[in-house]
Protein backbone atom coordinates (compact mmCIF):
# COMPACT_ATOMS: atom_id res chain seq x y z
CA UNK A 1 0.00 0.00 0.00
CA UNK A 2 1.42 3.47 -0.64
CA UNK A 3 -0.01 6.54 1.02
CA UNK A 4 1.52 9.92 0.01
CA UNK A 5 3.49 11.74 3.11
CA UNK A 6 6.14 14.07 3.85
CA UNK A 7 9.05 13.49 5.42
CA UNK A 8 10.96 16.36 6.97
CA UNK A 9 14.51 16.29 8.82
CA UNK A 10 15.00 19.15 11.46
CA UNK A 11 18.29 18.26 13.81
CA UNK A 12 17.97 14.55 15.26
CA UNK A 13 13.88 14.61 14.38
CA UNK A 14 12.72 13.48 11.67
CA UNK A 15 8.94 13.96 11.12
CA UNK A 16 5.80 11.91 8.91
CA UNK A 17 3.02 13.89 7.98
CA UNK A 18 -0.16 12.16 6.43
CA UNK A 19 -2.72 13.94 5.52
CA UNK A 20 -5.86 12.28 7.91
CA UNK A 21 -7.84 11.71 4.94
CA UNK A 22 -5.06 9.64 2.93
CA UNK A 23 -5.27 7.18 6.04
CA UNK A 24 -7.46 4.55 7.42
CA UNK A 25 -10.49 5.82 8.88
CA UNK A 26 -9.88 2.42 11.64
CA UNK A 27 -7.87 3.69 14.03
CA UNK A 28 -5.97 0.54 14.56
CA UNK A 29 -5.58 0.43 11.01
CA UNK A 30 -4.22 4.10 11.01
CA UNK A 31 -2.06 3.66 13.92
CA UNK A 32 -0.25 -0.04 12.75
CA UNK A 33 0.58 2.32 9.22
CA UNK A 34 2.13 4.84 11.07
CA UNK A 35 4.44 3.09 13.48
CA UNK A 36 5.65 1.04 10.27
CA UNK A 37 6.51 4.65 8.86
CA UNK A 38 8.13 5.32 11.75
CA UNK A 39 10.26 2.04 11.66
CA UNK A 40 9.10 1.12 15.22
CA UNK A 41 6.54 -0.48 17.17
CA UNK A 42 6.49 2.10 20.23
CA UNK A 43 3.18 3.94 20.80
CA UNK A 44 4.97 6.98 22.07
CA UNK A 45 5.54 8.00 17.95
CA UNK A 46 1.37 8.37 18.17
CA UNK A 47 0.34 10.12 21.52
CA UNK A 48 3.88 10.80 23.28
CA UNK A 49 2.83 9.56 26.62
């Protein structure tokens, strides 16, 4: 599946942004693509707690 993003570098960050609509309205659907983006299976790259 491909889903268009952006991928900016600033320092030691490097952020994904999706736009919400290009995503899975299932929010375990959403959330599984975006830690794969993010190379990592920690929750904290979704709600930072």
């Amino acid at each position: 599946m491909k889903i268009p993003c952006a991928i900016y570098r600033g320092g030691t960050s490097k952020p994904i942004f999706f736009h919400a609509d290009d995503l899975p309205k299932d929010s375990q659907k959403r959330d599984k693509i975006v830690l794969e983006a993010f190379g990592t299976p920690h929750v904290r790259q979704i709600d930072g707690r």
